[in-house]
N, C-alpha and C. Protein backbone atom coordinates (compact mmCIF):
# COMPACT_ATOMS: atom_id res chain seq x y z
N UNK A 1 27.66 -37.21 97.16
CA UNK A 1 27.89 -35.88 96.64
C UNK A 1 27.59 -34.84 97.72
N UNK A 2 28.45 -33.42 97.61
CA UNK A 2 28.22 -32.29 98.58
C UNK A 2 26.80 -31.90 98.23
N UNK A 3 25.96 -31.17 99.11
CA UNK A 3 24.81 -30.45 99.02
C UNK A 3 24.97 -29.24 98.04
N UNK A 4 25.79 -28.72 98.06
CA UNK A 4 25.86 -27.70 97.07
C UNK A 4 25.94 -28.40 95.43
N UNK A 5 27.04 -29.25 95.41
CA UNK A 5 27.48 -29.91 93.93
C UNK A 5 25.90 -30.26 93.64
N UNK A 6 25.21 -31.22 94.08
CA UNK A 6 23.52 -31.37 94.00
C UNK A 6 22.79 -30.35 93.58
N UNK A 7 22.91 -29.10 94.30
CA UNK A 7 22.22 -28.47 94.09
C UNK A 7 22.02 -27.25 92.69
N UNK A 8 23.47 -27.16 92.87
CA UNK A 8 23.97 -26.94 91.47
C UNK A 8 23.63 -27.44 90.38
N UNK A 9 24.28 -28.72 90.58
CA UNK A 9 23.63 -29.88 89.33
C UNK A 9 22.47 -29.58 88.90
N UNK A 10 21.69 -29.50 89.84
CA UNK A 10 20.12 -29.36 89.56
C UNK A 10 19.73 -27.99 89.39
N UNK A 11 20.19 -26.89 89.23
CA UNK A 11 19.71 -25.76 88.97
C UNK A 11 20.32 -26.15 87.30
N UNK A 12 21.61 -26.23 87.44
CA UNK A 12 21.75 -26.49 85.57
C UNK A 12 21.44 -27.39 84.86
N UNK A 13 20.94 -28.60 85.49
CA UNK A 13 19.93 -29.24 84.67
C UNK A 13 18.37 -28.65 84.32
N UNK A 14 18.09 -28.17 85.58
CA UNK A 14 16.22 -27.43 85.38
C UNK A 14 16.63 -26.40 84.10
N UNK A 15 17.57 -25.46 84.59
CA UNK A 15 17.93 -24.57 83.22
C UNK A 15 18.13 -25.08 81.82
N UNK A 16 18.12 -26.17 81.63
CA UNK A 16 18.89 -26.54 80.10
C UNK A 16 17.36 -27.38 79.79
N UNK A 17 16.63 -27.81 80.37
CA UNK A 17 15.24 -28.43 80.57
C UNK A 17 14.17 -27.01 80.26
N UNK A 18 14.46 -26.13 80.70
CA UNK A 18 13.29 -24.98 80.67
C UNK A 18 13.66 -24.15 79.57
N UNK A 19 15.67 -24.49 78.90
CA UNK A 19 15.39 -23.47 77.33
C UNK A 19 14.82 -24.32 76.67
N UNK A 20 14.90 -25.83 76.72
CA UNK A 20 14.11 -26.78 75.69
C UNK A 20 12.97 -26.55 75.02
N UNK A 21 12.24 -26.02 76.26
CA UNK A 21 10.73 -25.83 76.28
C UNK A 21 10.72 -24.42 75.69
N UNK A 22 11.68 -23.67 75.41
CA UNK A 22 11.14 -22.04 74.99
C UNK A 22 11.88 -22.11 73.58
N UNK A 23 12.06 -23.23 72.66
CA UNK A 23 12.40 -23.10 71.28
C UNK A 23 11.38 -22.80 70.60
N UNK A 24 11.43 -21.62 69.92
CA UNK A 24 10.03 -21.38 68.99
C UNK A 24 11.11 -21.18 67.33
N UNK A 25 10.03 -21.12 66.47
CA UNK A 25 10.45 -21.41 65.04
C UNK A 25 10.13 -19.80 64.45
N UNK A 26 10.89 -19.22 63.44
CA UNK A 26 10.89 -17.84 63.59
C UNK A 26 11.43 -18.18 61.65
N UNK A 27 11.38 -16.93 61.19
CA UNK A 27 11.79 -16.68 59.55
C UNK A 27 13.22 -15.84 59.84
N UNK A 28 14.28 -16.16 58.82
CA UNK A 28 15.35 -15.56 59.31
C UNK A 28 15.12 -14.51 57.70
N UNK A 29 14.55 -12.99 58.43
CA UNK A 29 14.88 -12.38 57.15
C UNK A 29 15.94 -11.70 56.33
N UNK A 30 17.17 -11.54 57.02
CA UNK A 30 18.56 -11.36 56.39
C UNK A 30 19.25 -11.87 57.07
N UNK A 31 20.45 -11.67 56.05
CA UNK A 31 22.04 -11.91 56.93
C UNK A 31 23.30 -11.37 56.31
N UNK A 32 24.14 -10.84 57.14
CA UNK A 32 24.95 -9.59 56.65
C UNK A 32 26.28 -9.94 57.07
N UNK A 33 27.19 -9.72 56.27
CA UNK A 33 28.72 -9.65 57.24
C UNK A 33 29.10 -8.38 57.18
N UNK A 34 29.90 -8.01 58.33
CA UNK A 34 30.84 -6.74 58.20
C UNK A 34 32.30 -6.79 59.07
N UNK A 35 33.18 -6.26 57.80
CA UNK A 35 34.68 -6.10 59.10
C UNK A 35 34.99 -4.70 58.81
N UNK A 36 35.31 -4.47 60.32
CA UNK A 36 35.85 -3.12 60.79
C UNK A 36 36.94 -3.28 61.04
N UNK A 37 37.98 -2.43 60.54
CA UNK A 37 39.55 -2.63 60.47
C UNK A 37 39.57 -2.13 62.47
N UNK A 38 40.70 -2.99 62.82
CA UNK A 38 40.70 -2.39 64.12
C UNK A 38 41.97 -1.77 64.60
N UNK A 39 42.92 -2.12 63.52
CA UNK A 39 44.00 -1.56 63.55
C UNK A 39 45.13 -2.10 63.13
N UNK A 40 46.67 -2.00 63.35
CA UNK A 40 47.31 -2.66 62.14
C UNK A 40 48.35 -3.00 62.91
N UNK A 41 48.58 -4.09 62.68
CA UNK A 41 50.11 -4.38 63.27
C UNK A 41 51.37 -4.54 62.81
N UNK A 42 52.31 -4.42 62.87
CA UNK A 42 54.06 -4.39 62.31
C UNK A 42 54.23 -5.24 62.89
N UNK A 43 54.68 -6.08 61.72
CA UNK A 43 55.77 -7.29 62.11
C UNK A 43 57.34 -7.17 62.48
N UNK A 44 57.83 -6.79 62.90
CA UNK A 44 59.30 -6.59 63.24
C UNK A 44 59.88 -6.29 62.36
N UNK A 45 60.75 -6.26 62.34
CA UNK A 45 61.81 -5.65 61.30
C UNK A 45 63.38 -5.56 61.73
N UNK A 46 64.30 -5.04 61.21
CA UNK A 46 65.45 -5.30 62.09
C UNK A 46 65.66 -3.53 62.20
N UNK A 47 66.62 -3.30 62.79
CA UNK A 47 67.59 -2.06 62.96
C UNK A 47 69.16 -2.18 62.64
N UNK A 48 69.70 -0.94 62.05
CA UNK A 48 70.83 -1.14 61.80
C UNK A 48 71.45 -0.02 62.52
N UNK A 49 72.89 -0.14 62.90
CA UNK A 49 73.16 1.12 63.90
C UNK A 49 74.96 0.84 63.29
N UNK A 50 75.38 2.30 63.50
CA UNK A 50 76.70 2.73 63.17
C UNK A 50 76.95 3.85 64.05
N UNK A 51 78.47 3.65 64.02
CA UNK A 51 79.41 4.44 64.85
C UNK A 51 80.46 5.05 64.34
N UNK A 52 80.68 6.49 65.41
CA UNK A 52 82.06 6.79 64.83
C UNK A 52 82.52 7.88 65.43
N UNK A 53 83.82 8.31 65.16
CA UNK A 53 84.19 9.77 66.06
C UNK A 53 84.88 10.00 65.08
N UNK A 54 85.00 11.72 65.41
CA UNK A 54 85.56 12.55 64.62
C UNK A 54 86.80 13.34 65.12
N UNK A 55 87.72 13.88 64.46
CA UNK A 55 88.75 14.43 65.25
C UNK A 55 89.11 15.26 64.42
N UNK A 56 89.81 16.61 65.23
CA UNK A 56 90.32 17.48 64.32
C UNK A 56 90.84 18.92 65.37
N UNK A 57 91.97 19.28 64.75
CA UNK A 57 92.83 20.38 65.48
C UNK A 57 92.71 21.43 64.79
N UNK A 58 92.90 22.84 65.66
CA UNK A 58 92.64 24.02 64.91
C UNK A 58 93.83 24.94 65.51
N UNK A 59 94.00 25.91 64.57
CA UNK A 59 94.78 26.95 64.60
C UNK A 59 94.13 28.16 64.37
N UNK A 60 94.67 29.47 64.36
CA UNK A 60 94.23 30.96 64.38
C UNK A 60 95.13 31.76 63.68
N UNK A 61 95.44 32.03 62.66
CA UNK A 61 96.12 32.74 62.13
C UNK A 61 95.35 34.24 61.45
N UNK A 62 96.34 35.60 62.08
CA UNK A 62 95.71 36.81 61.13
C UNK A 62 96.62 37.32 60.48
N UNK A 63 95.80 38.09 59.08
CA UNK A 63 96.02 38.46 58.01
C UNK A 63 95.36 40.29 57.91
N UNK A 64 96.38 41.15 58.38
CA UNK A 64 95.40 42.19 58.26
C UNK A 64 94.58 42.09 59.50
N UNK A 65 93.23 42.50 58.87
CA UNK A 65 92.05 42.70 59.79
C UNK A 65 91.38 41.43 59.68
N UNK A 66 91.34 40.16 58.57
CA UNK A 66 90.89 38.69 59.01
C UNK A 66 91.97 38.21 59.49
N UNK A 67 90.74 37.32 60.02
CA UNK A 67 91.66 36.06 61.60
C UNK A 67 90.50 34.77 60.90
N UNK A 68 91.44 33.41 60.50
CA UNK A 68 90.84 32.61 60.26
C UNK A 68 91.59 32.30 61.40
N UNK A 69 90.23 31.18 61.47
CA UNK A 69 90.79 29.99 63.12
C UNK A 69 89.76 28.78 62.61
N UNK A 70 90.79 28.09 62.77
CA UNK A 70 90.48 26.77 62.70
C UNK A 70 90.00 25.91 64.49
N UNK A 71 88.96 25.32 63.98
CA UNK A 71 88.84 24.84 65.10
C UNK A 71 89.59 23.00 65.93
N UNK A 72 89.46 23.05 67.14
CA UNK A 72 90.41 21.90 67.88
C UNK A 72 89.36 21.06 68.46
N UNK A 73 88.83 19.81 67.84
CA UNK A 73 87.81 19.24 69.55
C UNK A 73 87.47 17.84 68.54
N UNK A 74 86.75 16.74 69.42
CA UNK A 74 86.43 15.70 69.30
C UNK A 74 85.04 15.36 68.82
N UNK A 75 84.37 14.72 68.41
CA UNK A 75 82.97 14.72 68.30
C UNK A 75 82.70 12.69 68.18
N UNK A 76 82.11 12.26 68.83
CA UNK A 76 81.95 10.82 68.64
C UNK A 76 79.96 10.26 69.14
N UNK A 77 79.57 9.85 67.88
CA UNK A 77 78.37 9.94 67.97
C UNK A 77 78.08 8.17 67.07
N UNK A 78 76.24 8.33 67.15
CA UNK A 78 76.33 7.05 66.51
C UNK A 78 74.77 7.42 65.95
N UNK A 79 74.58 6.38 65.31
CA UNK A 79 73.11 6.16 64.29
C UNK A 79 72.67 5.21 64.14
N UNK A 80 71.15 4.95 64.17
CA UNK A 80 70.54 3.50 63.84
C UNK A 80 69.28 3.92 63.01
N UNK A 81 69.09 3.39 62.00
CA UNK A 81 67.63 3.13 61.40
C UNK A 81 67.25 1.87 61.46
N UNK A 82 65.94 1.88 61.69
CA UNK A 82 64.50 1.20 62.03
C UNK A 82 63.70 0.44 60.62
N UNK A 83 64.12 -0.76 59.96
CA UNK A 83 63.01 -1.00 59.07
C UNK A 83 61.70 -1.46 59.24
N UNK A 84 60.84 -0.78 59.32
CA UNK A 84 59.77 -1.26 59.79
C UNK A 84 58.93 -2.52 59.64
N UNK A 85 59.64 -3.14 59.09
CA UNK A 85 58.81 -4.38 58.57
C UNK A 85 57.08 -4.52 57.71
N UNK A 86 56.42 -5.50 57.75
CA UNK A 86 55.42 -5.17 56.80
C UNK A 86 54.26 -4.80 58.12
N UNK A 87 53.49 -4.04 57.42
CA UNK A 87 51.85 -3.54 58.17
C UNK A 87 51.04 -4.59 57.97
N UNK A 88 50.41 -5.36 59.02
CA UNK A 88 49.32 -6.40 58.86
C UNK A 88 48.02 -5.73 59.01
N UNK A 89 46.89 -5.50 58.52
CA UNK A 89 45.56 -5.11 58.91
C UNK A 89 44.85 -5.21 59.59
N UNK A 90 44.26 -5.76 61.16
CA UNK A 90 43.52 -6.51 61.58
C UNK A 90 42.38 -5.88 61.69
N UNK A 91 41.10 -6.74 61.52
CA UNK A 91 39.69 -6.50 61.36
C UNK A 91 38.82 -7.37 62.58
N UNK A 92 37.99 -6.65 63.07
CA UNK A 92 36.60 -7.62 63.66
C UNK A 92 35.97 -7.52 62.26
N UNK A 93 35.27 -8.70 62.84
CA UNK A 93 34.38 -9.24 61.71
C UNK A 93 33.04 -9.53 62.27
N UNK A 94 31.77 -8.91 61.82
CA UNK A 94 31.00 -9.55 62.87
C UNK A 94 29.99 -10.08 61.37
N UNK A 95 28.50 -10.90 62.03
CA UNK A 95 28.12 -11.28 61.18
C UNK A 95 26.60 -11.06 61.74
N UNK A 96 25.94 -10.79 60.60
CA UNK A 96 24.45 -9.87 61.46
C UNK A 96 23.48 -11.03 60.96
N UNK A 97 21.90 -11.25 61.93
CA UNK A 97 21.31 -11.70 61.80
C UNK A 97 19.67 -10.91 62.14
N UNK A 98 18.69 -10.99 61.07
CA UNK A 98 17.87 -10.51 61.21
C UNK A 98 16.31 -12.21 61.36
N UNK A 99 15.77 -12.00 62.71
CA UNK A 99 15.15 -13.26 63.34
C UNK A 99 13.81 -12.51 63.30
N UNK A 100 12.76 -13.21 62.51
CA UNK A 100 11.22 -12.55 62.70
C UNK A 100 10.67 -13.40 63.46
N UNK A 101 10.24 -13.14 64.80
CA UNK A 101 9.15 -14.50 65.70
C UNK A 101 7.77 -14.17 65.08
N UNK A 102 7.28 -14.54 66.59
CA UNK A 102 5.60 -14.02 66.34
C UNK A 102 4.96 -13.14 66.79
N UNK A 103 5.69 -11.91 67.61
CA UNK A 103 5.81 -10.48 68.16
C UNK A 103 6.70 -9.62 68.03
N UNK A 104 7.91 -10.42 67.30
CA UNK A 104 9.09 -9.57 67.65
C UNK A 104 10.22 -9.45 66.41
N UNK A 105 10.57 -8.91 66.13
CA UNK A 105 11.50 -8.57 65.34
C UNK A 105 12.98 -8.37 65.93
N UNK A 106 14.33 -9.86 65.82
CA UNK A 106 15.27 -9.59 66.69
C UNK A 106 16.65 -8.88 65.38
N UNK A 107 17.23 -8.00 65.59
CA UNK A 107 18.12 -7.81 64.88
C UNK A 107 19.42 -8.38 66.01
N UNK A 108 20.22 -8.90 65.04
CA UNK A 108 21.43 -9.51 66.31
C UNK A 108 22.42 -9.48 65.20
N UNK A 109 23.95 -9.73 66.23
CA UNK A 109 25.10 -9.48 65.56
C UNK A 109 26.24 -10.51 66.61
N UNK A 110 27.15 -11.00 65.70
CA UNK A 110 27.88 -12.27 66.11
C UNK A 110 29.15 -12.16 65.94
N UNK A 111 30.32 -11.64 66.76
CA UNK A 111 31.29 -11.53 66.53
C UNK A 111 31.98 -12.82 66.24
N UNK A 112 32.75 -12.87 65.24
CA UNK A 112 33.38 -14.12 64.87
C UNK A 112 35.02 -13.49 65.03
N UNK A 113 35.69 -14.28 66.12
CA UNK A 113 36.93 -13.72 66.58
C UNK A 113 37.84 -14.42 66.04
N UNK A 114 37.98 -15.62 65.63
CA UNK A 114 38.86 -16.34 64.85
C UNK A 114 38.51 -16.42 63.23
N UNK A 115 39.71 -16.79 62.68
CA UNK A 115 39.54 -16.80 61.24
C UNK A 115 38.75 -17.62 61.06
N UNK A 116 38.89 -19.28 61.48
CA UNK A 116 38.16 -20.67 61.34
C UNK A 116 36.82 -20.51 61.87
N UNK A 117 36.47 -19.36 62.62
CA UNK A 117 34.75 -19.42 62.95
C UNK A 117 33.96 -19.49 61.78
N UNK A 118 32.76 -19.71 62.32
CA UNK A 118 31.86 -20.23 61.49
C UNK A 118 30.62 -19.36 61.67
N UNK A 119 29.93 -18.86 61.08
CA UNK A 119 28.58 -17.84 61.30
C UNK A 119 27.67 -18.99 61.11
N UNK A 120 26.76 -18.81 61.78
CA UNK A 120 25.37 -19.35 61.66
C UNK A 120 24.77 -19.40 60.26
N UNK A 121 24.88 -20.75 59.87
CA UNK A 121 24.35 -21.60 58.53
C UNK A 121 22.75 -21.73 58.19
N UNK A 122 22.17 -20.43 57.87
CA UNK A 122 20.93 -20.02 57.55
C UNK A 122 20.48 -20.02 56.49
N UNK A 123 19.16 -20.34 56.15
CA UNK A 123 18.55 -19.49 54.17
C UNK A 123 17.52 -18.83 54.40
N UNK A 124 17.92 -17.50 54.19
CA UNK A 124 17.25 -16.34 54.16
C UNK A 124 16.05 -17.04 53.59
N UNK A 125 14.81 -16.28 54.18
CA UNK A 125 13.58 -16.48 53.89
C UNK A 125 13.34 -17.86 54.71
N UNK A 126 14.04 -18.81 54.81
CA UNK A 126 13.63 -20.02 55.92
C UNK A 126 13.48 -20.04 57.42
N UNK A 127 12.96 -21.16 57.47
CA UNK A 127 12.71 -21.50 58.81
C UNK A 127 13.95 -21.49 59.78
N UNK A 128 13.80 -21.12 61.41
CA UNK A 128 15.29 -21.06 62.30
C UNK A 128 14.62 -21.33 63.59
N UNK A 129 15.22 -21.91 63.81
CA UNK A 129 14.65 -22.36 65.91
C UNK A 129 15.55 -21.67 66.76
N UNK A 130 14.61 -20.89 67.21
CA UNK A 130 15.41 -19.68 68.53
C UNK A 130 14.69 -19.50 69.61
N UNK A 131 15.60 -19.43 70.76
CA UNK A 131 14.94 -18.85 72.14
C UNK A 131 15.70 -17.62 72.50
N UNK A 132 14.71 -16.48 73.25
CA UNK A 132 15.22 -15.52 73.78
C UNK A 132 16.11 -15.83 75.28
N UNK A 133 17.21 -15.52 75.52
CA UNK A 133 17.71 -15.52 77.07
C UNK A 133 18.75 -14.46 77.57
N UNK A 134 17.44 -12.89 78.07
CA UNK A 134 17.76 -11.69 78.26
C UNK A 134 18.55 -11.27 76.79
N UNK A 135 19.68 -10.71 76.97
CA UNK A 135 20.31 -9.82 75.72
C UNK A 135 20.30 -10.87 74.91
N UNK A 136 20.53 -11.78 74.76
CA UNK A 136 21.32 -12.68 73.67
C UNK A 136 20.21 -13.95 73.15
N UNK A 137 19.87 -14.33 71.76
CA UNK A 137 19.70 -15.04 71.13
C UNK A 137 19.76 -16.09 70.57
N UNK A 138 19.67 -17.32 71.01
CA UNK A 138 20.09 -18.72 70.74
C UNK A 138 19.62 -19.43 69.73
N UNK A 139 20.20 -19.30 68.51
CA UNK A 139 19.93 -19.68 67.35
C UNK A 139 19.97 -21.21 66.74
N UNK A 140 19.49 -22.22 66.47
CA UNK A 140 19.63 -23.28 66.14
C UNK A 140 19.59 -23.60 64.17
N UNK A 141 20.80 -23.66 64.03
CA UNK A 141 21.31 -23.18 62.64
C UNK A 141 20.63 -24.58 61.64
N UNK A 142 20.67 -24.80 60.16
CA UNK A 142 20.63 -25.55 59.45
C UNK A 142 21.25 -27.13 59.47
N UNK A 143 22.58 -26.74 60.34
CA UNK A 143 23.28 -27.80 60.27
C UNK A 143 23.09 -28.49 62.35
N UNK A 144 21.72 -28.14 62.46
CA UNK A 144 21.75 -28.30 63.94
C UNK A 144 22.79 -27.87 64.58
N UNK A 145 23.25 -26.55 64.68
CA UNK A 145 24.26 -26.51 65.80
C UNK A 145 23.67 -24.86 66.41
N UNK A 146 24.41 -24.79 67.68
CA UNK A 146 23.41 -23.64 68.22
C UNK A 146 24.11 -22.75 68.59
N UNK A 147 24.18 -22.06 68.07
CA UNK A 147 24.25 -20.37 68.05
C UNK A 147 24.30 -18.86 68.77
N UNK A 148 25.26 -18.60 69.82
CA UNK A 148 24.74 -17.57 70.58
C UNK A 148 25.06 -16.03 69.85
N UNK A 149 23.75 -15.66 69.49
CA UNK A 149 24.13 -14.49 69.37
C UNK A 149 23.59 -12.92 69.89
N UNK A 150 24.27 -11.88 69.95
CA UNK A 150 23.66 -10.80 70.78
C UNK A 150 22.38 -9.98 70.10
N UNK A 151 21.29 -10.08 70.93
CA UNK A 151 20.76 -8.88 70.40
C UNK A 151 20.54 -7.17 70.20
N UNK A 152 20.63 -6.82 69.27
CA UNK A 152 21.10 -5.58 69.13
C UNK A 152 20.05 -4.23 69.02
N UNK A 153 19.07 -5.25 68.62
CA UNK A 153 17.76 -4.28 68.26
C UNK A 153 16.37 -5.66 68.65
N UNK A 154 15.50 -4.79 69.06
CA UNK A 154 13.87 -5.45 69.22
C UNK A 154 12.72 -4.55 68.68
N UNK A 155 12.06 -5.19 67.76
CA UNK A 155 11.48 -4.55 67.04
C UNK A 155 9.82 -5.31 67.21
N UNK A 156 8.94 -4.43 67.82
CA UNK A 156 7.78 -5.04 68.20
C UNK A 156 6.85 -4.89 66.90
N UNK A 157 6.36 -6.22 66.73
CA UNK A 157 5.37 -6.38 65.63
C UNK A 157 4.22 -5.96 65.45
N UNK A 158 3.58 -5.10 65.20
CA UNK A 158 2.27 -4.63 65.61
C UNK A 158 1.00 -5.55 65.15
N UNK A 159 -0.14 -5.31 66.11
CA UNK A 159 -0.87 -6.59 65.86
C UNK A 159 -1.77 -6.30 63.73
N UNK A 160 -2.07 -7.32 63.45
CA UNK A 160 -2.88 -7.12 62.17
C UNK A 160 -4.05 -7.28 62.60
N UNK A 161 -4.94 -5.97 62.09
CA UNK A 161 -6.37 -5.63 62.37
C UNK A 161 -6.98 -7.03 61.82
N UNK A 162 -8.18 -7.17 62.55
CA UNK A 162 -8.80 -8.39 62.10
C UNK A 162 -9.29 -8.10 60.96
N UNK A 163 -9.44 -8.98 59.73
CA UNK A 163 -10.70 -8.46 58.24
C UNK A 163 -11.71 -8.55 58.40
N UNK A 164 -12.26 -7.60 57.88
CA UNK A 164 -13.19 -7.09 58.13
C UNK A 164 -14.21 -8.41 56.55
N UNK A 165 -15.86 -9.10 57.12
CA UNK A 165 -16.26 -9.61 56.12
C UNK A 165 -16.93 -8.81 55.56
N UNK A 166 -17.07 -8.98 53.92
CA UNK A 166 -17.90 -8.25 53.21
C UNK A 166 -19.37 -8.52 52.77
């Protein structure tokens, strides 16, 4: 093998070895969907178009003090209308996740870009295995599968005063 391919190798193996070690277990306290229309699309439609010219000769005849005149000239023009076909809606859809650790409070949000995606398979109030890595959130769902999602908010836990004995 090249020195680089090696070395590589081994930086993305140490990396996938060192998120192992930073899975901590956290309470998932909500979970939310939302779609935002993003805009709409037309499906085609056809057009229809027509033609035609016009023709016609004129004369001038007076009567007295009126003068009708007819007019002499060509006119050839055309027309099309547009059926617009049907309006489709399209939406993002994202799907929100609220992650309590043991300092931190992560609010995160998961764009699901295909119809067939799947949001992260959680029960509110249960247990969830997550590591932090910079912006984004690596969620390890119910059905073991893992999860990237962004974080959107960090919410620091403040410490609980010790009790006091009586």
């Amino acid at each position: 093998m090249k020195p680089r391919l090696v070395a590589g190798f081994l930086l993305v193996s140490t990396s996938l070895l060192s998120a192992a070690d930073q899975w901590r277990t956290g309470k998932v306290v909500d979970e939310s969907r939302a779609r935002y229309l993003a805009g709409v699309y037309n499906t085609g439609g056809s057009t229809t178009s027509s033609s035609g010219t016009v023709s016609a000769t004129g004369r001038s005849t007076t009567t007295g003090q009126v003068t009708t005149t007819d007019v002499d000239g060509t006119y050839t023009g055309s027309s099309s209308t547009r059926y617009s076909g049907t309006a489709v809606p399209l939406y993002k859809v994202y799907e929100g996740l609220i992650v309590e650790g043991d300092d931190m409070v992560y609010v995160t949000q998961e764009r699901l870009r295909w119809r067939w995606s799947k949001p992260a398979h959680v029960t509110v109030n249960g247990n969830v295995r997550y590591y932090v890595d910079g912006r984004k959130l690596h969620v390890l769902d119910d059905d073991e599968k893992e999860h990237v999602v962004e974080i959107i908010k960090q919410i620091k836990k403040e410490a609980s005063p010790p009790s006091q004995p009586r």
